[in-house]
N, C-alpha and C. Protein backbone atom coordinates (compact mmCIF):
# COMPACT_ATOMS: atom_id res chain seq x y z
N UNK A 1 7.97 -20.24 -13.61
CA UNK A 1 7.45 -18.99 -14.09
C UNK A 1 7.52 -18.91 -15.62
N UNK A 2 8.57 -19.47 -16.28
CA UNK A 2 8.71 -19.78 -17.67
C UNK A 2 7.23 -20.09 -18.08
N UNK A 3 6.86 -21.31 -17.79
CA UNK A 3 5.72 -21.87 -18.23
C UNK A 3 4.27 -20.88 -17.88
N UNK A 4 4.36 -20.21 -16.77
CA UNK A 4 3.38 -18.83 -16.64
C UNK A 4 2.99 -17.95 -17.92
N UNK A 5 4.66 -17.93 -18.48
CA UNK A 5 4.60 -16.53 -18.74
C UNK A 5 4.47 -17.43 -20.70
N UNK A 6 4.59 -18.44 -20.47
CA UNK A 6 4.21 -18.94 -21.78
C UNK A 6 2.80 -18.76 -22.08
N UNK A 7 1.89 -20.06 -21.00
CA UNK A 7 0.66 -19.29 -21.10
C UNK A 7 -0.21 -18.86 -21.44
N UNK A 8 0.69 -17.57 -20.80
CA UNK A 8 0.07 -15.71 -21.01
C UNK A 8 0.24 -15.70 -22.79
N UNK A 9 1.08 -16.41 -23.21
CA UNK A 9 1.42 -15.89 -24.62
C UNK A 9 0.20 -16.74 -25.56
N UNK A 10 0.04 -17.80 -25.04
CA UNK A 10 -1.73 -18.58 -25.80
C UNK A 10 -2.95 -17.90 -25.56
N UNK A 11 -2.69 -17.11 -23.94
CA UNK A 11 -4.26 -16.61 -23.55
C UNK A 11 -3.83 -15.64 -24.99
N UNK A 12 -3.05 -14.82 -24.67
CA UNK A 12 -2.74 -13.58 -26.27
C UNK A 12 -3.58 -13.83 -27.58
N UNK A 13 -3.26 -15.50 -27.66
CA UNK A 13 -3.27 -16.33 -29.16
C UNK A 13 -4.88 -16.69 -29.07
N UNK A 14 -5.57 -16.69 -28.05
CA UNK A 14 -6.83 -17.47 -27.77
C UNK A 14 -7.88 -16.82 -28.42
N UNK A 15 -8.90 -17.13 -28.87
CA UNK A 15 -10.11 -16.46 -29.58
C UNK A 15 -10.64 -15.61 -28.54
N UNK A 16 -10.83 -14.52 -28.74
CA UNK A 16 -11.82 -13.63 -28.22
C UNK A 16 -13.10 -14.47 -27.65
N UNK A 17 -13.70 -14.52 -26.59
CA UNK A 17 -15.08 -15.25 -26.22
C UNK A 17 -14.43 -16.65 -25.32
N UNK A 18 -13.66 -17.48 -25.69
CA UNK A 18 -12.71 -18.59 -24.71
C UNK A 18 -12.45 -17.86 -22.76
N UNK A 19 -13.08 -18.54 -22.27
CA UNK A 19 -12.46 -18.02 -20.68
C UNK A 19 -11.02 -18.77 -20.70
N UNK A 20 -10.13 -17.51 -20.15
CA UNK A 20 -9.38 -18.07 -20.07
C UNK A 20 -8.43 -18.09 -18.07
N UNK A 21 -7.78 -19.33 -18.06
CA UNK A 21 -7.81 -19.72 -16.44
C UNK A 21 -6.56 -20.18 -16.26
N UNK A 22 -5.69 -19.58 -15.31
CA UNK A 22 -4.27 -20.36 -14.84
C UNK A 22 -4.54 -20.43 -13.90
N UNK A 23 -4.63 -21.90 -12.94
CA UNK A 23 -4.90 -22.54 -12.17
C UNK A 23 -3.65 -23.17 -11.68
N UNK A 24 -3.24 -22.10 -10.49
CA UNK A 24 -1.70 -23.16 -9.95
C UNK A 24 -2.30 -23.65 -8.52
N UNK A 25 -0.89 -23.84 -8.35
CA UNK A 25 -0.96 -24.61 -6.51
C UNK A 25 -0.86 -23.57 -5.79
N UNK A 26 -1.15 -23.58 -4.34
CA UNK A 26 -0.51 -22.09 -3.58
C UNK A 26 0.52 -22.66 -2.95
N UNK A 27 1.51 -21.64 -2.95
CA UNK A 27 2.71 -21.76 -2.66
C UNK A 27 2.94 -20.68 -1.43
N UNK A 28 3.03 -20.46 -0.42
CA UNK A 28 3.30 -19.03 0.34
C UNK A 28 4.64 -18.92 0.54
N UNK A 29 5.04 -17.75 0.44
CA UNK A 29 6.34 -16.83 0.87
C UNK A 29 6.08 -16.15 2.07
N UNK A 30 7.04 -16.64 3.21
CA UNK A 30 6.99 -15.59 4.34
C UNK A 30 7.74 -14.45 3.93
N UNK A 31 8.91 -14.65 3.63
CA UNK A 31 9.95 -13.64 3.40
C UNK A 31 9.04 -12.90 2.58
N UNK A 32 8.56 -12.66 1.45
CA UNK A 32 7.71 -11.64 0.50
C UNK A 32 6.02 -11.27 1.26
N UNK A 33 5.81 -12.55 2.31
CA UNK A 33 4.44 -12.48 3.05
C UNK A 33 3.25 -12.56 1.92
N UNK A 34 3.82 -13.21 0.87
CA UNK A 34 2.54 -13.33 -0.34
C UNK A 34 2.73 -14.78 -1.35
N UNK A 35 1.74 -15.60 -1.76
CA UNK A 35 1.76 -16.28 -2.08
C UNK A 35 2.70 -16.17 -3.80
N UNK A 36 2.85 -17.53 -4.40
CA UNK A 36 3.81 -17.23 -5.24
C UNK A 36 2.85 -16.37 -6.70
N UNK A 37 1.67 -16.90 -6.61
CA UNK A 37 0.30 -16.28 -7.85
C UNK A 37 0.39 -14.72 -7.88
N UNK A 38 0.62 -14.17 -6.21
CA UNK A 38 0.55 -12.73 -6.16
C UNK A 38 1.65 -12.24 -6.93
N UNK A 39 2.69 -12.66 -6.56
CA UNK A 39 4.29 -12.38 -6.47
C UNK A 39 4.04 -12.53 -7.97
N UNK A 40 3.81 -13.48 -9.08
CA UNK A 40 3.57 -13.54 -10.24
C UNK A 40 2.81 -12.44 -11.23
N UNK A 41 1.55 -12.03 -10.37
CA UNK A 41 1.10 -10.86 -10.68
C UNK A 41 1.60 -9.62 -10.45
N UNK A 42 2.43 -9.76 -9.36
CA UNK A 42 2.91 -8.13 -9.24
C UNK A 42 3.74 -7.68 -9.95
N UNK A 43 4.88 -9.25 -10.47
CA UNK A 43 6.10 -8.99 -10.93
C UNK A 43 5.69 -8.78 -12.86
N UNK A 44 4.72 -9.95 -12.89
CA UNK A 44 4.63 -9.70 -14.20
C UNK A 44 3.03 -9.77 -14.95
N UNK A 45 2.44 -8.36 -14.34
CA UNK A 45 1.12 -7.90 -14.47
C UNK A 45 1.11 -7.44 -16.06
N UNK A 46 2.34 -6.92 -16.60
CA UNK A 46 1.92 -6.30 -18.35
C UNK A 46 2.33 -7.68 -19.01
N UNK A 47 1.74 -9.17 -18.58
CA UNK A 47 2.22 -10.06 -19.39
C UNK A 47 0.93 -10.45 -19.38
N UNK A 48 0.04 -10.42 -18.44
CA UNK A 48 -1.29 -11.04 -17.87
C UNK A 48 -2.41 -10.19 -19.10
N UNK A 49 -2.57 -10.89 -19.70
CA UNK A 49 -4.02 -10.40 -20.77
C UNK A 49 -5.55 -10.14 -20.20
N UNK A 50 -6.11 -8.81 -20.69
CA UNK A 50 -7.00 -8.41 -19.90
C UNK A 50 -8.20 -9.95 -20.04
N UNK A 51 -9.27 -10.16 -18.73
CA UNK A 51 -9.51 -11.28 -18.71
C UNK A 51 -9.50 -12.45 -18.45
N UNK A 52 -7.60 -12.64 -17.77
CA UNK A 52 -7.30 -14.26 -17.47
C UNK A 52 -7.74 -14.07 -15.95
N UNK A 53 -8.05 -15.11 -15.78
CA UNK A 53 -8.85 -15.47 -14.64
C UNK A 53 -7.17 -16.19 -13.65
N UNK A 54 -6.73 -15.85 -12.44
CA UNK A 54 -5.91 -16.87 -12.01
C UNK A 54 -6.02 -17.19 -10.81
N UNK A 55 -6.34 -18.25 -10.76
CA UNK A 55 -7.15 -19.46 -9.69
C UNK A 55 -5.62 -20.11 -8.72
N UNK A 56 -5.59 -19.90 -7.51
CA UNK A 56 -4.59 -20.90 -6.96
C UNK A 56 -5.40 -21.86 -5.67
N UNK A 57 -5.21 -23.17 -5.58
CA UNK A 57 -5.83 -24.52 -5.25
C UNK A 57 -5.01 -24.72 -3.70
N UNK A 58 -5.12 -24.65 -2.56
CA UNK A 58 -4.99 -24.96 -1.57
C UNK A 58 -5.07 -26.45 -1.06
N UNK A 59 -4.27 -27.40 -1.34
CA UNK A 59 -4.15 -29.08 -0.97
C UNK A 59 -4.29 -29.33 0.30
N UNK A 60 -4.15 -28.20 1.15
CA UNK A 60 -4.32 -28.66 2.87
C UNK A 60 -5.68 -28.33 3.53
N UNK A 61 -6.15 -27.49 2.73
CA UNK A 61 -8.01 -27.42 2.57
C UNK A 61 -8.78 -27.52 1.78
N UNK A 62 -8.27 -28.34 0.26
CA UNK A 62 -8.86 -28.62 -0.39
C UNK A 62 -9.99 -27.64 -1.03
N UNK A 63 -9.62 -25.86 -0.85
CA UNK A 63 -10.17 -24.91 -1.56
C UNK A 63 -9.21 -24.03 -2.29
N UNK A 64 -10.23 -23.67 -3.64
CA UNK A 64 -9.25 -22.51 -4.04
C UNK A 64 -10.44 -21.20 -4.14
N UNK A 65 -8.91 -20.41 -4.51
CA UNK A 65 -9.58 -19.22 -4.66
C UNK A 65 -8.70 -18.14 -5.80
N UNK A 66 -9.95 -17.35 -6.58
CA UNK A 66 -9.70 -16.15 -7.92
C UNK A 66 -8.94 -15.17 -6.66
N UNK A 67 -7.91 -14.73 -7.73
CA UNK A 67 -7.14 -13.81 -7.06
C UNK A 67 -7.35 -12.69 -8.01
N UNK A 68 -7.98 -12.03 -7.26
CA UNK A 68 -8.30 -10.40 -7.59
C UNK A 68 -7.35 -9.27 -7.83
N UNK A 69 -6.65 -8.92 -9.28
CA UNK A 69 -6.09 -8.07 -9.29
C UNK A 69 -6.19 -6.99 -10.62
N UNK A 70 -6.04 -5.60 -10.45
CA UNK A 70 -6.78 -4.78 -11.49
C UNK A 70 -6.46 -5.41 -13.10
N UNK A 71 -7.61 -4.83 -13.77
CA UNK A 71 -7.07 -5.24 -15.01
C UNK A 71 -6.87 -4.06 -16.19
């Protein structure tokens, strides 16, 4: 999460007009019932710069998917 929340601190630094994309692995939590990207967003949504796109990659179906959360 260190490295998440680093990042978040380049998307900050990034030129206006750059898409910007954190692209992890999915990880699921039963105990929380949410993957670790959500759990990242919920916990630390005023770190997330309006705009970042965050993508998590599924290796056992070989799809990913934008995780939709307000901005």
């Amino acid at each position: 999460m260190t490295t998440w929340n680093q990042a978040m601190y380049f998307f900050h630094a990034a030129p206006k007009g750059y898409r910007k994309i954190l692209f992890v692995l999915r990880h699921f939590n039963p105990k929380r019932n949410m993957t670790l990207a959500e759990y990242y967003i919920k916990t630390n949504r005023h770190l997330i710069p309006d705009g970042v796109e965050i993508w998590e990659f599924d290796g056992g179906n070989n799809k990913a998917r934008l995780i939709e959360f307000p901005t």
